[in-house]
Protein backbone atom coordinates (compact mmCIF):
# COMPACT_ATOMS: atom_id res chain seq x y z
CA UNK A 1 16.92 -14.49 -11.52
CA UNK A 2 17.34 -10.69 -11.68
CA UNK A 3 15.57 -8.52 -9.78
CA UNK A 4 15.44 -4.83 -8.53
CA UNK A 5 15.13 -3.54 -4.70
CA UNK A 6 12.66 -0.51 -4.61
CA UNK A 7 10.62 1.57 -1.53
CA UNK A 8 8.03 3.50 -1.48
CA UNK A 9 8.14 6.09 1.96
CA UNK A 10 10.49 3.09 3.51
CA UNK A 11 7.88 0.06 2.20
CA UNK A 12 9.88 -2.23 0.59
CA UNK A 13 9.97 -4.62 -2.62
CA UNK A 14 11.32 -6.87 -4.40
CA UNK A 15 10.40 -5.94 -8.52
CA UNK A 16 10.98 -8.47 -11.54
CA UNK A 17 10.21 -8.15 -14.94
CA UNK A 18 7.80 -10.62 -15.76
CA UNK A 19 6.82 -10.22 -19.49
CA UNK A 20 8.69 -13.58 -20.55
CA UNK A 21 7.11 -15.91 -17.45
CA UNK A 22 10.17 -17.02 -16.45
CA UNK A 23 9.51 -16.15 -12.72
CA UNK A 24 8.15 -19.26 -11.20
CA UNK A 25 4.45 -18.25 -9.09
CA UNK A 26 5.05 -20.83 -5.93
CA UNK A 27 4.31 -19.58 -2.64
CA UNK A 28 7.19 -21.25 -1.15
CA UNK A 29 9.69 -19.19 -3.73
CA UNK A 30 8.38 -15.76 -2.79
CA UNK A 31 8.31 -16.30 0.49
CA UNK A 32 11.63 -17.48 0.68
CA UNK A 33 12.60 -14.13 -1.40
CA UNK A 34 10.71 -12.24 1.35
CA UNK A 35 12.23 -13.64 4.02
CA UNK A 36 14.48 -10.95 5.87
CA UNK A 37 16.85 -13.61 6.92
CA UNK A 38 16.88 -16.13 4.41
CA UNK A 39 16.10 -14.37 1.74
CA UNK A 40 16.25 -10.58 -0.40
CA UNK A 41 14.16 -8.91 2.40
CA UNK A 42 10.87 -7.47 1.59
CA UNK A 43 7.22 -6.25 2.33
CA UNK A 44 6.17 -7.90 -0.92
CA UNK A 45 7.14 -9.28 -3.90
CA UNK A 46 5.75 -7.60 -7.50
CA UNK A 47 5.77 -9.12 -10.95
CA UNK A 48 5.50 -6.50 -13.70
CA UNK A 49 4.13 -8.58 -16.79
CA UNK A 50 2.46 -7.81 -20.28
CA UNK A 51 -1.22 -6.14 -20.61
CA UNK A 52 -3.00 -6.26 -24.60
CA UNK A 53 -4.79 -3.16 -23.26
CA UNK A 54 -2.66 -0.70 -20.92
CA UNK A 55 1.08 -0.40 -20.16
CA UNK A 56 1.28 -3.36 -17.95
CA UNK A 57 -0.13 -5.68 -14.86
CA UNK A 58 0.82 -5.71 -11.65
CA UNK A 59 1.17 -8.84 -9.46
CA UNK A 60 1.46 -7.82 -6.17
CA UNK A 61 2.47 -10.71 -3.53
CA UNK A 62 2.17 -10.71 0.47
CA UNK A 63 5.61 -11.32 2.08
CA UNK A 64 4.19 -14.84 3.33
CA UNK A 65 3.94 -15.58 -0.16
CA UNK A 66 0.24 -14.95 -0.77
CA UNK A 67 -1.34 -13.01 -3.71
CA UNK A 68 -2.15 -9.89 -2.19
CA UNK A 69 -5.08 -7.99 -2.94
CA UNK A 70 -3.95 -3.79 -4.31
CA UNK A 71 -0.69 -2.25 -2.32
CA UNK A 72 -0.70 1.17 -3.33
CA UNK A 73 3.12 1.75 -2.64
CA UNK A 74 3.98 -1.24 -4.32
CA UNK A 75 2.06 0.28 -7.04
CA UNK A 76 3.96 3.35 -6.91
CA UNK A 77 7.23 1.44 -7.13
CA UNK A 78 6.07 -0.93 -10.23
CA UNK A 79 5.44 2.89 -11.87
CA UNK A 80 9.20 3.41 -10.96
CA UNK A 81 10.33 0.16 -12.32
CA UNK A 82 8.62 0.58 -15.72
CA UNK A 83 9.69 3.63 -16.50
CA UNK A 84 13.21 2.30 -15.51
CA UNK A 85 11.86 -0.48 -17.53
CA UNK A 86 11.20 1.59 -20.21
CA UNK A 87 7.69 0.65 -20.87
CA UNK A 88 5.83 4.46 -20.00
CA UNK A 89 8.05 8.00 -19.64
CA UNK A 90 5.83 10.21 -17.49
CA UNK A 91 2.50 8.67 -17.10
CA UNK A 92 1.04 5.15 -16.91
CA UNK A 93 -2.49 2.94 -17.01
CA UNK A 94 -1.87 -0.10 -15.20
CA UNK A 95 -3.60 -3.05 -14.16
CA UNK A 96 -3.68 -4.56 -10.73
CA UNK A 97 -5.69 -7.07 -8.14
CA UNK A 98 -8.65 -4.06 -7.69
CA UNK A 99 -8.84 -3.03 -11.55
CA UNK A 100 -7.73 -0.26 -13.10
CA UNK A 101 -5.22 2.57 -11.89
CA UNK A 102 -3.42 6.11 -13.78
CA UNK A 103 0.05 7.36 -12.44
CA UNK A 104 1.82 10.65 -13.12
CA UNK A 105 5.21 10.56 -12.57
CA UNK A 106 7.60 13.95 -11.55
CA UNK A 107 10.97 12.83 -10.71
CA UNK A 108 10.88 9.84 -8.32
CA UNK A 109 7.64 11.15 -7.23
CA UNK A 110 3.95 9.30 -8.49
CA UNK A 111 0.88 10.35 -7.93
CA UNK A 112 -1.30 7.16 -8.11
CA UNK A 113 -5.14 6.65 -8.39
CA UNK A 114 -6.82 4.79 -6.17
CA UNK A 115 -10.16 2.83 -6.18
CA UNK A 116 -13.30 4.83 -4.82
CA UNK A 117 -14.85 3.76 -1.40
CA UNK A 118 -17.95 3.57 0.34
CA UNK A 119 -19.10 0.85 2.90
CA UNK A 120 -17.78 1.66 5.45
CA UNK A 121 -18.93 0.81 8.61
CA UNK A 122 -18.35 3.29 11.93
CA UNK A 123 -17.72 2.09 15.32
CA UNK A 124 -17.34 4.09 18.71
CA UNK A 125 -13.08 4.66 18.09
CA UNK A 126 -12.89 2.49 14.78
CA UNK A 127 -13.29 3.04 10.86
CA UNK A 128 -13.26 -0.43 8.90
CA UNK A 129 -12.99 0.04 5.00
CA UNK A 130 -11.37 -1.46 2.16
CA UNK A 131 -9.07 1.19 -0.14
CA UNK A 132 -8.07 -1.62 -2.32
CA UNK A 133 -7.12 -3.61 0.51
CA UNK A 134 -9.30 -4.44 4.15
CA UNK A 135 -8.31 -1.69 6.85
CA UNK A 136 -9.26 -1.19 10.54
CA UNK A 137 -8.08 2.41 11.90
CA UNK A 138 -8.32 3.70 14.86
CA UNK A 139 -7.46 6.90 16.55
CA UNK A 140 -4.75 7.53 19.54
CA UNK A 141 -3.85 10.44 21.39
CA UNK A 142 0.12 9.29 20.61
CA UNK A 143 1.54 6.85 18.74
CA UNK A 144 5.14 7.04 20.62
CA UNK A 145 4.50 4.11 23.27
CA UNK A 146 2.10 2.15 21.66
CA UNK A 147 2.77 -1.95 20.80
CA UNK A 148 2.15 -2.08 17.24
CA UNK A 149 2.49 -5.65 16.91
CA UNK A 150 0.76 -7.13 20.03
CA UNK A 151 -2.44 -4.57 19.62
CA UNK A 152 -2.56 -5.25 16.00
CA UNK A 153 -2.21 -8.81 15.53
CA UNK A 154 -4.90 -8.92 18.33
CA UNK A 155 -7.24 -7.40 15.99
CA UNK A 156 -6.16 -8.79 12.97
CA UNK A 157 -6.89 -12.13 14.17
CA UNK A 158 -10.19 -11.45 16.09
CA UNK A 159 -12.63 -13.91 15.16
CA UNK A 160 -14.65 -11.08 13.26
CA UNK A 161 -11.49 -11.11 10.73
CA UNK A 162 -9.01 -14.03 11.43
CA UNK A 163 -10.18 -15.79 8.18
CA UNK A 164 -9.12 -12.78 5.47
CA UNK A 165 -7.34 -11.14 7.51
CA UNK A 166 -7.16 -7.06 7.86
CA UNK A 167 -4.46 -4.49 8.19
CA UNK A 168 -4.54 -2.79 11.74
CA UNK A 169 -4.04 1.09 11.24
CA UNK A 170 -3.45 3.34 14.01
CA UNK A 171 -3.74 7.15 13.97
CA UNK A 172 -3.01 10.14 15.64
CA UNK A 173 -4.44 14.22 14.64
CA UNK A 174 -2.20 16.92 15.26
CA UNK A 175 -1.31 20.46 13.13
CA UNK A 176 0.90 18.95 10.99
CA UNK A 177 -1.37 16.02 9.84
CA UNK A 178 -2.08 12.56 10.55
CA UNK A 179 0.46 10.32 11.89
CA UNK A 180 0.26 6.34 11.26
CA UNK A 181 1.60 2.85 12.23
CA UNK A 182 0.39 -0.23 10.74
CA UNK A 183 0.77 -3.46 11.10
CA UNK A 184 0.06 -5.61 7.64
CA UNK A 185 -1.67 -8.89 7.38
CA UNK A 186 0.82 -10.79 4.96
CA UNK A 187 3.64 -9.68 6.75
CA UNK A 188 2.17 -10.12 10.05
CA UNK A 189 4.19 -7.47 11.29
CA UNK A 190 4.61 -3.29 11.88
CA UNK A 191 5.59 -1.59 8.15
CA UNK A 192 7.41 1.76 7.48
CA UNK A 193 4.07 2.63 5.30
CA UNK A 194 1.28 1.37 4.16
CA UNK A 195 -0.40 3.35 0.82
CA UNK A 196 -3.90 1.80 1.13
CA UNK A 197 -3.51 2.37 4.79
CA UNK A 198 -2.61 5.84 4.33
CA UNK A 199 -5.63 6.53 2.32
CA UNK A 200 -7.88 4.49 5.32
CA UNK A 201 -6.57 6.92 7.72
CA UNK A 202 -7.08 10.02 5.77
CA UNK A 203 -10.62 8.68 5.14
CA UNK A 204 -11.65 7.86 8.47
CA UNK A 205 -9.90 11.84 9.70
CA UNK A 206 -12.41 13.24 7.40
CA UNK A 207 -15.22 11.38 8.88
CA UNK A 208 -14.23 11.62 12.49
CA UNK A 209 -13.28 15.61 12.45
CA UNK A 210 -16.92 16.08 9.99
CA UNK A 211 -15.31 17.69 7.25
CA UNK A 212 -17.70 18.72 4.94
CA UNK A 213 -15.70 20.14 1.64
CA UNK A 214 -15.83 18.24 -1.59
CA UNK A 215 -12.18 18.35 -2.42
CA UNK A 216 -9.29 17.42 0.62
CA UNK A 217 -5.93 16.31 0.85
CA UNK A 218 -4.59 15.15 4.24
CA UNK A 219 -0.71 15.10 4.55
CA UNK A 220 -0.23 11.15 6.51
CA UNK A 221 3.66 10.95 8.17
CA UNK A 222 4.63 7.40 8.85
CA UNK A 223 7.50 6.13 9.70
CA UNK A 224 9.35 5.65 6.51
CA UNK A 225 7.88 8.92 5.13
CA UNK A 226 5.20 10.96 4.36
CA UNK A 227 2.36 10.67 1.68
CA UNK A 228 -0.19 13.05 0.34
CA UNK A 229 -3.65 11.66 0.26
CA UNK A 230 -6.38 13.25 -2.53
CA UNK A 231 -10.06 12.53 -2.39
CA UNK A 232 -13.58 14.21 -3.02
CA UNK A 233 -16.33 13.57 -0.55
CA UNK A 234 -19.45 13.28 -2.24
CA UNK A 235 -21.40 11.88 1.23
CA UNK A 236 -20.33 11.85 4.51
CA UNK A 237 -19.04 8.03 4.38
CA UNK A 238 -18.42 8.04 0.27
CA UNK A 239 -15.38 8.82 -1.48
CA UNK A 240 -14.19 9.32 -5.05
CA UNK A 241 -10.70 10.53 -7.28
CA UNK A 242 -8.90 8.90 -4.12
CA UNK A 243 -4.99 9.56 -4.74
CA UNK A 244 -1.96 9.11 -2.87
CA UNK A 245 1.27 10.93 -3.52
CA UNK A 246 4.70 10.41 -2.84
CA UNK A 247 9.03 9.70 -3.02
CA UNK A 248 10.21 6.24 -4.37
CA UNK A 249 13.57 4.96 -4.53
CA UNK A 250 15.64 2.41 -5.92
CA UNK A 251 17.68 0.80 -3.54
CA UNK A 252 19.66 -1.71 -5.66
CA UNK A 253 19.94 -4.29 -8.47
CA UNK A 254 20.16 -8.08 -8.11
CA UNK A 255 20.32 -12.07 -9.28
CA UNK A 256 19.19 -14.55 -6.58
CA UNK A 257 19.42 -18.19 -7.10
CA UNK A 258 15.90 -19.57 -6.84
């Protein structure tokens, strides 16, 4: 089976093109492709595959094997791939788990549309939303020291959200923007990035610091990288034309015997 390596701001996956069905959908299989070990090595594993309506579908999978509900970097890389692919040149429609999504593409560089959001709910140092995918953020004075891993999966698997599961996002403010860590449900461990994560935390910065204009853009550095968030605020805990911004890069080409 042939496949291509991609990351988006140093989230990483595996890409195949699915428009003949050849790729067999067994949790077991993608899993083992995920596996960092055993296997390729990935975040996730996406199948790009045939739309009637819009350029193409995106089947995004968990690194555990699980359909995964929208990745926004993985969404930024299937862009990537289908223009390697072929399929668009410098602008895409695209269908994924949430619905509906546009791309522009400069360079290795996509600009990506994101669902809107609203419900969220406000705690005393915590922001839970869902940008496509569920998100819990909340804000540190420093990142440097902190155990992503324990402090995460201890809130990931809280009773409130053991059954579905959430991604743990924590944030720190300082001039030069937001800074993030995050530790994924699916992979059950710390990420480089996290695009529907990177939107949570520019969301819940915009309701923590009160910012009142319609149009904002938060610069989020993670580890792998840095992405440009995009939203209007049309009420203080609503949001709307959410996009995130940033690099991708292919990282190689491959066949793996499944």
């Amino acid at each position: 089976m042939s496949f291509e390596k991609y990351h988006g701001a140093g989230n990483d996956f595996i890409l195949v093109d699915n428009r003949t069905n050849i790729f067999p959908k067994q949790q077991k299989v993608i899993a083992n492709c995920c596996h960092r070990k055993n296997g390729i090595g990935a975040d996730g594993l996406i199948l790009i595959e045939k739309h009637m309506d819009f350029d193409f579908e995106m089947l995004y999978y968990n690194a555990d094997g699980m359909m995964g509900s929208m990745c926004g970097n993985g969404g930024r890389c299937a862009v990537i791939f289908s223009r390697d692919l072929r399929l668009i040149r410098h602008s895409a429609i695209l269908m994924a788990f949430d619905g509906l999504h546009t791309a522009e593409i400069k360079g290795n560089v996509v600009k990506l549309s994101m669902g809107s959001v609203a419900n969220i709910e406000v705690l005393d140092n915590a922001y839970i939303m869902n940008t496509g995918s569920p998100h819990y953020v909340t804000f540190k004075d420093s990142l440097d020291h902190i155990d992503v891993i324990e402090e995460g999966r201890n809130i990931r698997y809280n009773p409130s959200y053991r059954e579905n599961g959430i991604n743990v996002n924590f944030v720190s403010i300082d001039s030069a923007g937001l800074n993030i860590r995050t530790y994924e449900r699916g992979v059950e461990d710390e990420t480089l990035s996290c695009g529907t994560g990177t939107v949570a935390a520019a969301i819940a910065a915009s309701i923590k610091l009160n910012h009142s204009s319609l149009n904002q853009e938060y610069l989020v550095h993670a580890l792998g990288g840095d992405i440009t968030v995009y939203f209007k605020k049309v009420s203080p805990i609503s949001f709307t034309d959410v996009f995130i911004e940033g690099p991708t890069q292919k990282v190689y080409s491959g066949v793996v015997d499944l």
